[in-house]
C-alpha atoms as a PDB file:
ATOM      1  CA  UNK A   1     -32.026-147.123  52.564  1.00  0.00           C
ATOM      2  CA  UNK A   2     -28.696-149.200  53.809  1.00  0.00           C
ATOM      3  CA  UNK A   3     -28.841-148.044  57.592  1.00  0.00           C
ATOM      4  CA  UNK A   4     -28.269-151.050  59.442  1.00  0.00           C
ATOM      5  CA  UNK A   5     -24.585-151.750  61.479  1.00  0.00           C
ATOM      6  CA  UNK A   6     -23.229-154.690  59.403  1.00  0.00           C
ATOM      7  CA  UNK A   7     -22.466-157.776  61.402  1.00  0.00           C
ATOM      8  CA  UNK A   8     -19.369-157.774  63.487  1.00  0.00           C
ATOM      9  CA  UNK A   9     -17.111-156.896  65.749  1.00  0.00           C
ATOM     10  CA  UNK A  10     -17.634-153.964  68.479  1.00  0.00           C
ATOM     11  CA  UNK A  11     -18.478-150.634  65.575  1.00  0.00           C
ATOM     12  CA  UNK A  12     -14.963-148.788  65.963  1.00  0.00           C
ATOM     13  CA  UNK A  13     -14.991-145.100  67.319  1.00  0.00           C
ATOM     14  CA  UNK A  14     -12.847-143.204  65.078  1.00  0.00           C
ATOM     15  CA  UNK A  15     -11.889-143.458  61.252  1.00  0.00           C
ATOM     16  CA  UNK A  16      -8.484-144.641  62.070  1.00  0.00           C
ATOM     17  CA  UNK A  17      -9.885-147.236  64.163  1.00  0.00           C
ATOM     18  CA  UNK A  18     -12.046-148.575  61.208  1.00  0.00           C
ATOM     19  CA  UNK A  19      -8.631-148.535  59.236  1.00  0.00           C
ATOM     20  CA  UNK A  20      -6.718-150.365  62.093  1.00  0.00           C
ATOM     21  CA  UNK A  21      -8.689-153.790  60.722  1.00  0.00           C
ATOM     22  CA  UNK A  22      -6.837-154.388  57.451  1.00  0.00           C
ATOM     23  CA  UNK A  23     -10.380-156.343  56.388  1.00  0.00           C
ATOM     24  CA  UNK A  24     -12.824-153.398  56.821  1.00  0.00           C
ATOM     25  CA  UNK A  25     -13.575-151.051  54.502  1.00  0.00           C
ATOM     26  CA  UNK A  26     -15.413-147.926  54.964  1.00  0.00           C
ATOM     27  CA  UNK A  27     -17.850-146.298  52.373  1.00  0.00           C
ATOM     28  CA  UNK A  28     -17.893-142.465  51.122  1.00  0.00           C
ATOM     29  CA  UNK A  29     -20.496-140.487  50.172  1.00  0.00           C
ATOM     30  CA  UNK A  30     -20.691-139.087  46.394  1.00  0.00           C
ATOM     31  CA  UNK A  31     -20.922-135.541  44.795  1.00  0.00           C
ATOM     32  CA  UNK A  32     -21.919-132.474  46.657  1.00  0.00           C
ATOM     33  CA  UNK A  33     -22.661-130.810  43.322  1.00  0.00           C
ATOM     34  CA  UNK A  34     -25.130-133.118  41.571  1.00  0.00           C
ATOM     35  CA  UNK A  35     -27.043-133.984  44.702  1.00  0.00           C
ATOM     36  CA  UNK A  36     -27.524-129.623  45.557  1.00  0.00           C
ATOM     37  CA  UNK A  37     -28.577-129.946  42.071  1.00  0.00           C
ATOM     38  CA  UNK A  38     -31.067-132.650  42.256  1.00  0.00           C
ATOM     39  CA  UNK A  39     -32.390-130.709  44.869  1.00  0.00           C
ATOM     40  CA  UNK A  40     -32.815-127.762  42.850  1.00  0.00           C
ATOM     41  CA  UNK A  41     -29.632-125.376  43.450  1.00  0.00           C
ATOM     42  CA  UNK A  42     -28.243-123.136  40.834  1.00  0.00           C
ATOM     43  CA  UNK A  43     -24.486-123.902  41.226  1.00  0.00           C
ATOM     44  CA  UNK A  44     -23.278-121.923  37.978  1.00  0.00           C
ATOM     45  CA  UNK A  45     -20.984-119.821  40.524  1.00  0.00           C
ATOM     46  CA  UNK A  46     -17.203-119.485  40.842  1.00  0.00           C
ATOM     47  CA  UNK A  47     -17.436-120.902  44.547  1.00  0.00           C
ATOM     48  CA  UNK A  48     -19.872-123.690  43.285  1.00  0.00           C
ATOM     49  CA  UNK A  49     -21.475-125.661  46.312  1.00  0.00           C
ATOM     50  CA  UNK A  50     -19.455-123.209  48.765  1.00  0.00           C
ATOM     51  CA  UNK A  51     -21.998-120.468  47.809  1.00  0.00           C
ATOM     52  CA  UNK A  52     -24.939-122.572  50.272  1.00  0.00           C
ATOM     53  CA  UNK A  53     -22.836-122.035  52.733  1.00  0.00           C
ATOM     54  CA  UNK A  54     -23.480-118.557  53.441  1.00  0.00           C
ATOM     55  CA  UNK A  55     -26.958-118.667  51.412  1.00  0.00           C
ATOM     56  CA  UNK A  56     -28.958-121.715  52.317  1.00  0.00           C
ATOM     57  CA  UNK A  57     -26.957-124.332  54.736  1.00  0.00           C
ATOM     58  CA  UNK A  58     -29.601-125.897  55.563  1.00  0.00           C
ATOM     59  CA  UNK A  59     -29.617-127.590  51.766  1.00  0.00           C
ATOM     60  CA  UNK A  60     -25.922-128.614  52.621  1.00  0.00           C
ATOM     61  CA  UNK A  61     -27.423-130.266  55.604  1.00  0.00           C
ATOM     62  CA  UNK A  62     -30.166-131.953  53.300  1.00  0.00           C
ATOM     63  CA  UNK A  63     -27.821-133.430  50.855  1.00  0.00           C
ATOM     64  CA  UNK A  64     -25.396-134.483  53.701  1.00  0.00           C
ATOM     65  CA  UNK A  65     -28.385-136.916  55.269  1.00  0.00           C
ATOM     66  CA  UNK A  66     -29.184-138.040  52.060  1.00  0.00           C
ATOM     67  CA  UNK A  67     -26.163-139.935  51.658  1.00  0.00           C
ATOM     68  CA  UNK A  68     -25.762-140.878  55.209  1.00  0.00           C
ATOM     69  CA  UNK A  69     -29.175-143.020  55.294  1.00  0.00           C
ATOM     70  CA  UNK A  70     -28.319-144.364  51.658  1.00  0.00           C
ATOM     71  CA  UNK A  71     -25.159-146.119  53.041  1.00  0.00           C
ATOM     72  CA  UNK A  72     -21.908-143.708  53.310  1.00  0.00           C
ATOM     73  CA  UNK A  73     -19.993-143.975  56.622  1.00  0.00           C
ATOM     74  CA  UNK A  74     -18.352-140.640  55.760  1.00  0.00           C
ATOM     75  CA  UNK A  75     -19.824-137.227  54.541  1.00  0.00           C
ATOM     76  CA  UNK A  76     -17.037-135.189  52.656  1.00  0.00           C
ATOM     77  CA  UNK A  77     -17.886-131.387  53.760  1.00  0.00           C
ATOM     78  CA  UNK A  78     -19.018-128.150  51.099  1.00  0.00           C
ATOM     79  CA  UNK A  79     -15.533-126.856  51.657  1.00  0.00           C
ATOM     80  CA  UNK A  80     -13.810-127.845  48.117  1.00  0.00           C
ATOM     81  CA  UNK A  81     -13.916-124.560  46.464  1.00  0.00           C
ATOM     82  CA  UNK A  82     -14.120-122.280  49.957  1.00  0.00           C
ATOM     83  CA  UNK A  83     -10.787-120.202  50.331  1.00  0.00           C
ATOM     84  CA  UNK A  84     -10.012-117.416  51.403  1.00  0.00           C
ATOM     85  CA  UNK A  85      -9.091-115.751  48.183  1.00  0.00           C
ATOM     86  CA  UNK A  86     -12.140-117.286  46.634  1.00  0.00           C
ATOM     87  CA  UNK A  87     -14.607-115.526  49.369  1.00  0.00           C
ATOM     88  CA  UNK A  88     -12.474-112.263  49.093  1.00  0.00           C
ATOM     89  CA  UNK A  89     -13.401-112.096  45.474  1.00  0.00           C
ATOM     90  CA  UNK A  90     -17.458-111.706  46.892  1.00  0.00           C
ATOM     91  CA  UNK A  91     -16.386-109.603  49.353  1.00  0.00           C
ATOM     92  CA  UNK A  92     -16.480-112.071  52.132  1.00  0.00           C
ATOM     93  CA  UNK A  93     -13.652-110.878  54.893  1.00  0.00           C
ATOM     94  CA  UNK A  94     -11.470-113.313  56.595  1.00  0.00           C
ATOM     95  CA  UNK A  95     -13.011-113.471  59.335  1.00  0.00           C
ATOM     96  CA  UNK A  96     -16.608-114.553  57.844  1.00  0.00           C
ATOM     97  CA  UNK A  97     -14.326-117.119  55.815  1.00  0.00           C
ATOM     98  CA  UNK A  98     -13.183-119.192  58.837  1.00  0.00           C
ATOM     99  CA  UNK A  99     -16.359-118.998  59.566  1.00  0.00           C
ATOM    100  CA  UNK A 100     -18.013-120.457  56.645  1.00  0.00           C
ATOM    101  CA  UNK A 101     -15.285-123.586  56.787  1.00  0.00           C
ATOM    102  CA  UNK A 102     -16.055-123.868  59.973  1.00  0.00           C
ATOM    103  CA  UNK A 103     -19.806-124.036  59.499  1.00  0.00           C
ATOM    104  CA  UNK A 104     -19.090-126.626  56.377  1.00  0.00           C
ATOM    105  CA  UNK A 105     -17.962-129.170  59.602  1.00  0.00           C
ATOM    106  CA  UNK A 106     -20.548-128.198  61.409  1.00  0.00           C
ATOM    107  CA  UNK A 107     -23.084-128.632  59.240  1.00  0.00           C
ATOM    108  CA  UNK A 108     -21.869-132.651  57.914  1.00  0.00           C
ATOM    109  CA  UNK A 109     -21.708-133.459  62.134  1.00  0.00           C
ATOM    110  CA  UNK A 110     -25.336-131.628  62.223  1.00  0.00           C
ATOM    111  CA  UNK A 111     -26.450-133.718  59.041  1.00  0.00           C
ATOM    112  CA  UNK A 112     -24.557-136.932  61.315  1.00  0.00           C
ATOM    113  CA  UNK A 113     -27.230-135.934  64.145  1.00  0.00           C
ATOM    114  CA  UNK A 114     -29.877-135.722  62.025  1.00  0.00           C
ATOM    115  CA  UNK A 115     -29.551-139.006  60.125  1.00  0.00           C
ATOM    116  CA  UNK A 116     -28.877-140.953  63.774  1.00  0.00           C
ATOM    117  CA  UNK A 117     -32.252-139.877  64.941  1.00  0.00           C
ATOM    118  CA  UNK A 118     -33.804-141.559  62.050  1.00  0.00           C
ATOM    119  CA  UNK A 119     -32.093-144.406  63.071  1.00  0.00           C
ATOM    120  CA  UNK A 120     -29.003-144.962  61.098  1.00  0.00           C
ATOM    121  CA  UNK A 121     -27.069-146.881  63.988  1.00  0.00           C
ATOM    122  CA  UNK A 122     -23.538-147.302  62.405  1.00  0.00           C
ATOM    123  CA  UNK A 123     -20.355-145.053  62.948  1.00  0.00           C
ATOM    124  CA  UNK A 124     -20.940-141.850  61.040  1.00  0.00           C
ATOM    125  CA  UNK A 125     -17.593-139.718  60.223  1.00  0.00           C
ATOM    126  CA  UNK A 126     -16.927-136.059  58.622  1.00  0.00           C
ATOM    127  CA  UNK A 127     -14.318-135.686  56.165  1.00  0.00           C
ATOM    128  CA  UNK A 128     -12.951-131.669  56.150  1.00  0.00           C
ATOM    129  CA  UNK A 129     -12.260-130.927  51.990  1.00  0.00           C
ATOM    130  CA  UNK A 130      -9.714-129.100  50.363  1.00  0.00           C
ATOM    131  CA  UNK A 131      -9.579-129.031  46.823  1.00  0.00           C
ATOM    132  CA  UNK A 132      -6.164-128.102  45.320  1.00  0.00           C
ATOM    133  CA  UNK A 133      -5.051-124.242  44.036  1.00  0.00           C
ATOM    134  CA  UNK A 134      -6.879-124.878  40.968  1.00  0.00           C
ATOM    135  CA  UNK A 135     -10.552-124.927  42.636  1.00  0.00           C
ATOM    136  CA  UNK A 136     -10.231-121.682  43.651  1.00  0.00           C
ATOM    137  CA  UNK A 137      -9.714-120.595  40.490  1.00  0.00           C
ATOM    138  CA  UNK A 138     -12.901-121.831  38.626  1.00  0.00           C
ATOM    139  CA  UNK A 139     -11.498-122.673  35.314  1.00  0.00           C
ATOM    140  CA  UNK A 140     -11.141-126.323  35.215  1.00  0.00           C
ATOM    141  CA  UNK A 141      -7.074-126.003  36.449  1.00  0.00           C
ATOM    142  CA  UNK A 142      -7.239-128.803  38.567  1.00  0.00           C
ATOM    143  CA  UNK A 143      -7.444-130.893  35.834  1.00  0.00           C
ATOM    144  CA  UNK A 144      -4.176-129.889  34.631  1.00  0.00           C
ATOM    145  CA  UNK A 145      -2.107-128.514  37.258  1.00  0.00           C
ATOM    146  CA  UNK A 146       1.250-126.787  36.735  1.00  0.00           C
ATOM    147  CA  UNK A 147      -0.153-123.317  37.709  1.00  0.00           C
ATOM    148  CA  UNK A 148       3.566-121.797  37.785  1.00  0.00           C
ATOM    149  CA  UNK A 149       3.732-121.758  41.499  1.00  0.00           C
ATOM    150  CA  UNK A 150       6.375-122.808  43.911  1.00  0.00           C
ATOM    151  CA  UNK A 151       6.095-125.434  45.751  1.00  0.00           C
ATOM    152  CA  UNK A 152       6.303-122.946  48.775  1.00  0.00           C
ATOM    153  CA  UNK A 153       3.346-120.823  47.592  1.00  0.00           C
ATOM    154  CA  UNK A 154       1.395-123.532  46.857  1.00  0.00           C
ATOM    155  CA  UNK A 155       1.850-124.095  50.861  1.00  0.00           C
ATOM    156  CA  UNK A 156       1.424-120.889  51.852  1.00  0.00           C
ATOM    157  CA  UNK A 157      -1.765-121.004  49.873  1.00  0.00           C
ATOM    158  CA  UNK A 158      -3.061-123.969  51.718  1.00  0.00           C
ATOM    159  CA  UNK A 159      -1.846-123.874  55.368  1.00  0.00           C
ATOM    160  CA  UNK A 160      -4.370-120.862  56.378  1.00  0.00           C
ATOM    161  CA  UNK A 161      -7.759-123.158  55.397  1.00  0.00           C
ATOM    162  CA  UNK A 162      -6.276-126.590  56.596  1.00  0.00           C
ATOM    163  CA  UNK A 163      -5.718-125.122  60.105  1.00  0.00           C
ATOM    164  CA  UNK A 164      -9.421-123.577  60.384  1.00  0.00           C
ATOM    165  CA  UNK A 165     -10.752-126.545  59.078  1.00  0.00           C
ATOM    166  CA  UNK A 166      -8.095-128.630  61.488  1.00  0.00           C
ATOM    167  CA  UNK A 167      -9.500-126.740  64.458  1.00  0.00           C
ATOM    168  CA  UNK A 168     -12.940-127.461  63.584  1.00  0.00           C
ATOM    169  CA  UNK A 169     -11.973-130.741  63.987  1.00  0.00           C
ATOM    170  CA  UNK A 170     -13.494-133.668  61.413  1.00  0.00           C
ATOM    171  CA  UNK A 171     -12.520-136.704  61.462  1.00  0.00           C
ATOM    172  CA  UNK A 172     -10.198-136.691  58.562  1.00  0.00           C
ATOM    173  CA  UNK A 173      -8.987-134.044  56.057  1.00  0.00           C
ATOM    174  CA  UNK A 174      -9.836-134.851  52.755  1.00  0.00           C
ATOM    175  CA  UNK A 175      -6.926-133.423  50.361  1.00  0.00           C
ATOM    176  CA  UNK A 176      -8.453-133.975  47.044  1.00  0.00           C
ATOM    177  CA  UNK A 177      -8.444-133.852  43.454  1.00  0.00           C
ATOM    178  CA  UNK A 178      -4.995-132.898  43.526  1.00  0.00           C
ATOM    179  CA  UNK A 179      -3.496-132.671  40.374  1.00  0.00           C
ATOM    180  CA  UNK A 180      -0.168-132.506  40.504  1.00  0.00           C
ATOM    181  CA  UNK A 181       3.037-134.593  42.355  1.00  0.00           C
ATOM    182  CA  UNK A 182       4.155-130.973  43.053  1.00  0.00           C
ATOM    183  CA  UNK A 183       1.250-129.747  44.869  1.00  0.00           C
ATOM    184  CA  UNK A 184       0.698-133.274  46.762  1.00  0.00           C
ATOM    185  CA  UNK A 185       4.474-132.006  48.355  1.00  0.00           C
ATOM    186  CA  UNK A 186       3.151-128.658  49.235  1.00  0.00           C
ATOM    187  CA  UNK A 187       0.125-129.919  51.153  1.00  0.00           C
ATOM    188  CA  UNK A 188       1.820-132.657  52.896  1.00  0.00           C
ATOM    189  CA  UNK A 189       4.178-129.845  54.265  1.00  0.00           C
ATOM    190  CA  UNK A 190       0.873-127.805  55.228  1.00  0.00           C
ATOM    191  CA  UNK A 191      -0.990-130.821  56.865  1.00  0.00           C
ATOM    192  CA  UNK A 192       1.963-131.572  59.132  1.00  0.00           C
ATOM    193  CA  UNK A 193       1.652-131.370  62.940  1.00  0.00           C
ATOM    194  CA  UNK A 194      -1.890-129.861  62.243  1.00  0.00           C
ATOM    195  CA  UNK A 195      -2.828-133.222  64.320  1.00  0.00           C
ATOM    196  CA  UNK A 196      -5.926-134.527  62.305  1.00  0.00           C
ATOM    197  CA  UNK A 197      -5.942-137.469  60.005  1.00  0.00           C
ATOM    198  CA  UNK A 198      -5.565-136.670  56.340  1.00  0.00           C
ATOM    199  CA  UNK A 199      -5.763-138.148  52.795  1.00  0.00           C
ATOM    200  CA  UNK A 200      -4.272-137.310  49.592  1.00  0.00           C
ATOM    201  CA  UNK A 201      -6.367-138.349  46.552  1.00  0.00           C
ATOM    202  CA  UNK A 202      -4.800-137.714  42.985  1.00  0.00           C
ATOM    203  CA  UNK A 203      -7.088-137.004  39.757  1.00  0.00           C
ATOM    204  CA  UNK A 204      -5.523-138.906  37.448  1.00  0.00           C
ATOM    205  CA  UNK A 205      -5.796-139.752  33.579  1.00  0.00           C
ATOM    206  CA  UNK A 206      -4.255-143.220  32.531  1.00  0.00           C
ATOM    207  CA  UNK A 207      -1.456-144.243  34.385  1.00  0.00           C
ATOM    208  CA  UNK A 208      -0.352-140.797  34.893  1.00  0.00           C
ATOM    209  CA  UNK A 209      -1.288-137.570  37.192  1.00  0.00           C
ATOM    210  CA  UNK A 210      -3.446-134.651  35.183  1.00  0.00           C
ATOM    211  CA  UNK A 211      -0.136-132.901  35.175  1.00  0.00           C
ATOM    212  CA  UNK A 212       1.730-136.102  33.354  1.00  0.00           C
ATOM    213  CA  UNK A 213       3.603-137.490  36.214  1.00  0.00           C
ATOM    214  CA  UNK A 214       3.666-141.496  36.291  1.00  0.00           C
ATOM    215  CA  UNK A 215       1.689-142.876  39.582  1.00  0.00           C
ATOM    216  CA  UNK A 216       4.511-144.517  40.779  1.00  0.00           C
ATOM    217  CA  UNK A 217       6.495-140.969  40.904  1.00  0.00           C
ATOM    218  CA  UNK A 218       3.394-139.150  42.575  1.00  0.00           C
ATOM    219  CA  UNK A 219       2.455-142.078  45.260  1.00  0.00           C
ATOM    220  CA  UNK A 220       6.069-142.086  45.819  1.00  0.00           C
ATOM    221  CA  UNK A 221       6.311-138.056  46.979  1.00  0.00           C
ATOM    222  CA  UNK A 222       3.626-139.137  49.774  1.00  0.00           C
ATOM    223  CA  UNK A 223       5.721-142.450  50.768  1.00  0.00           C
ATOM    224  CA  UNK A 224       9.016-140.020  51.188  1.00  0.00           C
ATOM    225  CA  UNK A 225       7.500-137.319  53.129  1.00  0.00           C
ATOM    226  CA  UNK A 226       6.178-139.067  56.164  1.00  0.00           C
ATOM    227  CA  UNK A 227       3.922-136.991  57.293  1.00  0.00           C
ATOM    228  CA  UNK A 228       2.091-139.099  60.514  1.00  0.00           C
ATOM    229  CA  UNK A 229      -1.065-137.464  59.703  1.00  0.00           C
ATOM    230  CA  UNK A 230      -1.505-138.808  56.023  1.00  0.00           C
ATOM    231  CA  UNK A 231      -3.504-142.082  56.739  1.00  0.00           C
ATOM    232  CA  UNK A 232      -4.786-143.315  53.474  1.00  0.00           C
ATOM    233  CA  UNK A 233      -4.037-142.453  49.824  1.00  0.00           C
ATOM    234  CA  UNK A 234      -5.202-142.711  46.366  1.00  0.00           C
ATOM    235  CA  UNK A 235      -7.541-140.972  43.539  1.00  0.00           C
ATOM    236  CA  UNK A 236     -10.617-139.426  43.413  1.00  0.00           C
ATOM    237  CA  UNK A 237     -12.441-137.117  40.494  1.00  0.00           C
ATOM    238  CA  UNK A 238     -11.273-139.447  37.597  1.00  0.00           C
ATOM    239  CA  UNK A 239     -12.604-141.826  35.082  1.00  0.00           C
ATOM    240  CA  UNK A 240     -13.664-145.450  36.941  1.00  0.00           C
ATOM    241  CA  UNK A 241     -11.700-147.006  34.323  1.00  0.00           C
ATOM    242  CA  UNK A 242      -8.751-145.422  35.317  1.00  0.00           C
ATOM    243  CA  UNK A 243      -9.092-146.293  39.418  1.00  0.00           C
ATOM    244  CA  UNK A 244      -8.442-150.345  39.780  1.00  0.00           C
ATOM    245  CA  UNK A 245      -4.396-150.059  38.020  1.00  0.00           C
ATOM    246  CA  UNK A 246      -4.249-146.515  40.690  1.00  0.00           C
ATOM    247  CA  UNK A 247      -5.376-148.470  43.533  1.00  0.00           C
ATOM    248  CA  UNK A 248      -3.057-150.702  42.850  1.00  0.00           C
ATOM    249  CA  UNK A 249       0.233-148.485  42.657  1.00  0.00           C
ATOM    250  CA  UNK A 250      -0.698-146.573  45.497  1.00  0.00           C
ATOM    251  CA  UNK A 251      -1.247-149.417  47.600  1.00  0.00           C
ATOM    252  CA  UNK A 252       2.026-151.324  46.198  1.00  0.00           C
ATOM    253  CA  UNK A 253       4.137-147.728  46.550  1.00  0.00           C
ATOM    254  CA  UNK A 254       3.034-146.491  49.410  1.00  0.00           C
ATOM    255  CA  UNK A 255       1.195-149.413  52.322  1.00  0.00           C
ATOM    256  CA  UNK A 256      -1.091-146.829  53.260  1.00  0.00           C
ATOM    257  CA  UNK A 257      -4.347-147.665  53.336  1.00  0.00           C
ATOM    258  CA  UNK A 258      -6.023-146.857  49.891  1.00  0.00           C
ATOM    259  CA  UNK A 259      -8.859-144.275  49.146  1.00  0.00           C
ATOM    260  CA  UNK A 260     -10.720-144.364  45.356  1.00  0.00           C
ATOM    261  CA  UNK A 261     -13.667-142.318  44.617  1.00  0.00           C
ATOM    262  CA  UNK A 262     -14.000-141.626  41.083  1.00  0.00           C
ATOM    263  CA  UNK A 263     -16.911-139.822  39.018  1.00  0.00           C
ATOM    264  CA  UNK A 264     -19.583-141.310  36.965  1.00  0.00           C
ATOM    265  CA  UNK A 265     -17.354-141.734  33.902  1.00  0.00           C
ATOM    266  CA  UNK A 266     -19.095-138.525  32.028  1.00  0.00           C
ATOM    267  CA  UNK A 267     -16.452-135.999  31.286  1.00  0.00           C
ATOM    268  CA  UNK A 268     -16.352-132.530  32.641  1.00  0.00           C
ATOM    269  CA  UNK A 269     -16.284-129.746  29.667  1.00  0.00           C
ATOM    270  CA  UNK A 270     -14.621-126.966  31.208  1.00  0.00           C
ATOM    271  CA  UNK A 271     -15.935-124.383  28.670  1.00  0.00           C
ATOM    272  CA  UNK A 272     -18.825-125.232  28.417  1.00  0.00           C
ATOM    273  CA  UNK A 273     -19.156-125.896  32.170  1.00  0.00           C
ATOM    274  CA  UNK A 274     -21.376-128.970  31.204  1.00  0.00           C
ATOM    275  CA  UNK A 275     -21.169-133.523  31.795  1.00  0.00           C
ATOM    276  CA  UNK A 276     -21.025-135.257  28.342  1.00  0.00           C
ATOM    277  CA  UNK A 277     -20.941-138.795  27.651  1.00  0.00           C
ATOM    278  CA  UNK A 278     -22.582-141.693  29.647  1.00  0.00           C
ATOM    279  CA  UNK A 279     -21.736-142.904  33.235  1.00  0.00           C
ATOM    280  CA  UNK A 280     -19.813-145.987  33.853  1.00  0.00           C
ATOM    281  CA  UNK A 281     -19.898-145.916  37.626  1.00  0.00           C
ATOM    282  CA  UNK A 282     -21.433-149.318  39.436  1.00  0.00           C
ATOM    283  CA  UNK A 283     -21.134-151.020  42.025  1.00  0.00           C
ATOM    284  CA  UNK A 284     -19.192-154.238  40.260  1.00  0.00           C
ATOM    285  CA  UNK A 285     -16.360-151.454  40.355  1.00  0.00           C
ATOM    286  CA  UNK A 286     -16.357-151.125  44.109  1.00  0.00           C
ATOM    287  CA  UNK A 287     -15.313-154.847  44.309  1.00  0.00           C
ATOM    288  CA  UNK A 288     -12.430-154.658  41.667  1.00  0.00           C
ATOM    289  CA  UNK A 289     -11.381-151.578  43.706  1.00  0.00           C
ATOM    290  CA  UNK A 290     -11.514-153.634  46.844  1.00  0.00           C
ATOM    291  CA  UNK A 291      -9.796-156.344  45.757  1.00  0.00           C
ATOM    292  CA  UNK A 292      -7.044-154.179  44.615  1.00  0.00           C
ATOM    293  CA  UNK A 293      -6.576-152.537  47.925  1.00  0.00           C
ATOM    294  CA  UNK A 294      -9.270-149.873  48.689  1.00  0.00           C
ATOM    295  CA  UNK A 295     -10.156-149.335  51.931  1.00  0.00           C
ATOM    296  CA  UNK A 296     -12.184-145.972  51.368  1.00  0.00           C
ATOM    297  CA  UNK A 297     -14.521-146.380  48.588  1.00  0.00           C
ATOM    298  CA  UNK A 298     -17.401-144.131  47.104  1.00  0.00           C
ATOM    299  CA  UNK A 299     -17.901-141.706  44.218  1.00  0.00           C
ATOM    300  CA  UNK A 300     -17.307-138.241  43.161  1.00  0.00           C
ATOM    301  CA  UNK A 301     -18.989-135.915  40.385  1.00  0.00           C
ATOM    302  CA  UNK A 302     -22.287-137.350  39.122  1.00  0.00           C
ATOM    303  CA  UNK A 303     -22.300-140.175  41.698  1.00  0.00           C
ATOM    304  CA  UNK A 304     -25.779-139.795  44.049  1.00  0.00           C
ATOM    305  CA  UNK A 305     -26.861-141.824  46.617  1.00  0.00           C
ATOM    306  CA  UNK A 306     -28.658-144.283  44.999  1.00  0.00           C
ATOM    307  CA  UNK A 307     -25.242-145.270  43.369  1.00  0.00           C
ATOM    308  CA  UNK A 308     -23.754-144.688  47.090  1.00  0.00           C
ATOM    309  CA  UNK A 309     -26.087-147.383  48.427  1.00  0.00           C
ATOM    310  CA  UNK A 310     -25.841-150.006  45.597  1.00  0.00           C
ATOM    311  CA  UNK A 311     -21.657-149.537  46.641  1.00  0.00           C
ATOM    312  CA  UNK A 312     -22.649-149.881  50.206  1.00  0.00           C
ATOM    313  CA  UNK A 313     -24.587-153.130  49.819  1.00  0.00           C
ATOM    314  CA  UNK A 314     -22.084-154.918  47.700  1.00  0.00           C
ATOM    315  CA  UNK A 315     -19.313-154.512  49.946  1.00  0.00           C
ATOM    316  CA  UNK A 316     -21.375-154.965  53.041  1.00  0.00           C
ATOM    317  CA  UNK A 317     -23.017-158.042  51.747  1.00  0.00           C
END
C-alpha cells in the first residue's frame, strides 16, 4: 500500500494549493463501479453505484479507503448518476435526494478519516461528481451527447445538484464525462459563483468530443467562459490511447492545469450493459500523460486500486 508523504516541501492544505506548484501532481482514485463490484455489489440498476447510497453506505465507505491507502490523493464521490430526477423515478423525494448527495461527501471525508487512522499521512481530498444529463438517463447517452436540449435546460438541469453538493462542501467538483462542447457551456454557467473549485473532464473519441466536436473547439468553450471556479481541465471515461494528444490540447488551449483519467481501454457495450476487449491502462501511461501536462492523474471504469497504486508509485518515485 503507497501511504507514505513523498519527500518535499511543507504537504499543501487544499487542492488548489497542490496545483499552485506547477511541478506537483496529484493522483485520483479509479472506478466506483468495478471496485463495489469486486466487493460483491449488484450494480445492474438505473442509478448504478448511487443505489449504496441509500442501501448500504457503508460499502461506499469501503471502496473509498481502498483507494486512499493504495495511493490516490483524491476520492471522487458515488454521486455520478444521483439526480434528482433519477431518485424521483424510485420514489425518492427531494428532500431525501439532497440528502443522499450530501451523504456521498460525507461518506469520501468519513472514508478520508478512516484511512488517516491507519496511517496514511499525506493530504487526502474529496472530489463532489456530476456526471452529465446523459447519466441520469441510463442508456449509454453520455457517450454521445446531443440529447436535443438547450443549452439553458441543460443548466437548469444541473444547477439544483451542484449547489447541494457545493454546500456540502468537497474540495473540488468533479464535472465529468461530459460529452458534449454544448453541455461543458451549460455547466460552466451552473458552477459559477457556487464558490468551490471545479473541473471539466470531456469523454472523448479520437481527436474529437463523443458528440464530434474537435478538442480544440471544446477546450476552447472552457478558455472563453472564465468561470474562476474551473481550476483544471481535461478527459476522463475514454480510451488511454486517446488521453496523451487530449492532454495536450487542453493544456495548449486552455493553461489550466490538466486532469486525465481514462478507463482500462475495454469498451462499454451499452446494450448489452457489459466490458469487452482487453485493458490497456498502466502506469507507463501516467508518465506520457505527465509529460504532456497532467496535473490530476488516475483512472476511470475498470481501473482498481492496484492499478491506482502502480500510477501512484511511478509518479511519486
Amino acid at each position: 500500500m503507497s501511504t507514505a508523504t513523498p519527500a518535499g516541501p511543507a504537504a499543501p492544505h487544499s487542492l488548489a494549493d497542490a496545483l499552485a506548484s506547477p511541478s506537483a501532481v496529484v493522483v485520483l482514485d479509479g472506478g466506483m463501479s468495478n471496485q463495489l463490484e469486486s466487493q460483491g455489489h449488484d450494480l445492474s440498476d438505473g442509478l448504478w453505484s448511487a443505489r449504496l447510497l441509500a442501501e448500504e453506505p457503508e460499502a461506499i465507505v469501503a471502496a473509498h479507503r481502498a483507494y486512499y491507502e493504495a495511493g490516490a490523493d483524491v476520492a471522487t464521490t458515488a454521486s455520478y448518476q444521483a439526480t434528482f430526477e433519477g431518485f424521483a423515478r424510485r420514489g425518492i423525494g427531494r428532500d431525501e435526494a439532497a440528502r443522499l448527495l450530501t451523504l456521498s461527501v460525507d461518506l469520501a471525508r468519513e472514508a478520508a478519516r478512516q484511512a488517516r487512522t491507519a496511517g496514511v499521512a499525506r493530504p487526502l481530498w474529496v472530489a463532489a461528481s456530476a456526471g452529465p444529463y446523459g447519466a441520469m438517463l441510463a442508456d449509454g447517452s453520455e457517450y454521445r451527447g446531443r440529447y436535443g436540449l438547450s443549452v439553458p435546460a441543460l443548466e437548469a438541469f444541473h444547477r439544483p445538484r451542484l449547489e447541494v453538493l457545493a454546500a456540502a462542501r468537497p474540495d473540488v467538483l468533479a464535472l465529468e464525462t461530459v460529452p458534449d462542447a454544448d453541455e461543458a457551456r451549460a455547466l460552466l454557467r451552473a458552477v459559477r459563483g457556487l464558490g468551490v473549485p471545479a473541473w471539466l473532464s470531456y469523454t472523448v473519441a479520437g481527436d474529437r468530443t463523443r458528440a464530434g466536436q474537435p478538442l480544440e473547439e471544446a477546450f476552447g468553450a472552457v478558455a472563453d467562459a472564465g468561470v474562476d471556479e474551473v481550476v483544471a481541465v481535461g478527459v476522463n471515461c475514454c480510451a488511454p490511447e486517446d488521453a496523451e494528444h487530449a492532454v495536450a490540447v487542453a493544456a495548449r488551449v486552455t493553461g489550466k492545469p490538466v486532469v486525465v483519467y481514462p478507463n482500462s481501454g475495454e469498451a462499454w457495450d451499452a446494450r448489452a450493459r457489459g466490458w469487452r476487449g482487453r485493458p490497456t491502462y498502466t502506469a507507463d501511461r501516467a508518465e506520457s500523460w505527465r509529460r504532456a501536462g497532467a496535473r490530476l492523474i488516475g483512472g476511470c471504469c475498470r481501473v482498481g486500486p492496484e492499478e491506482i497504486e502502480a500510477v501512484a508509485d511511478r509518479l511519486h518515485a
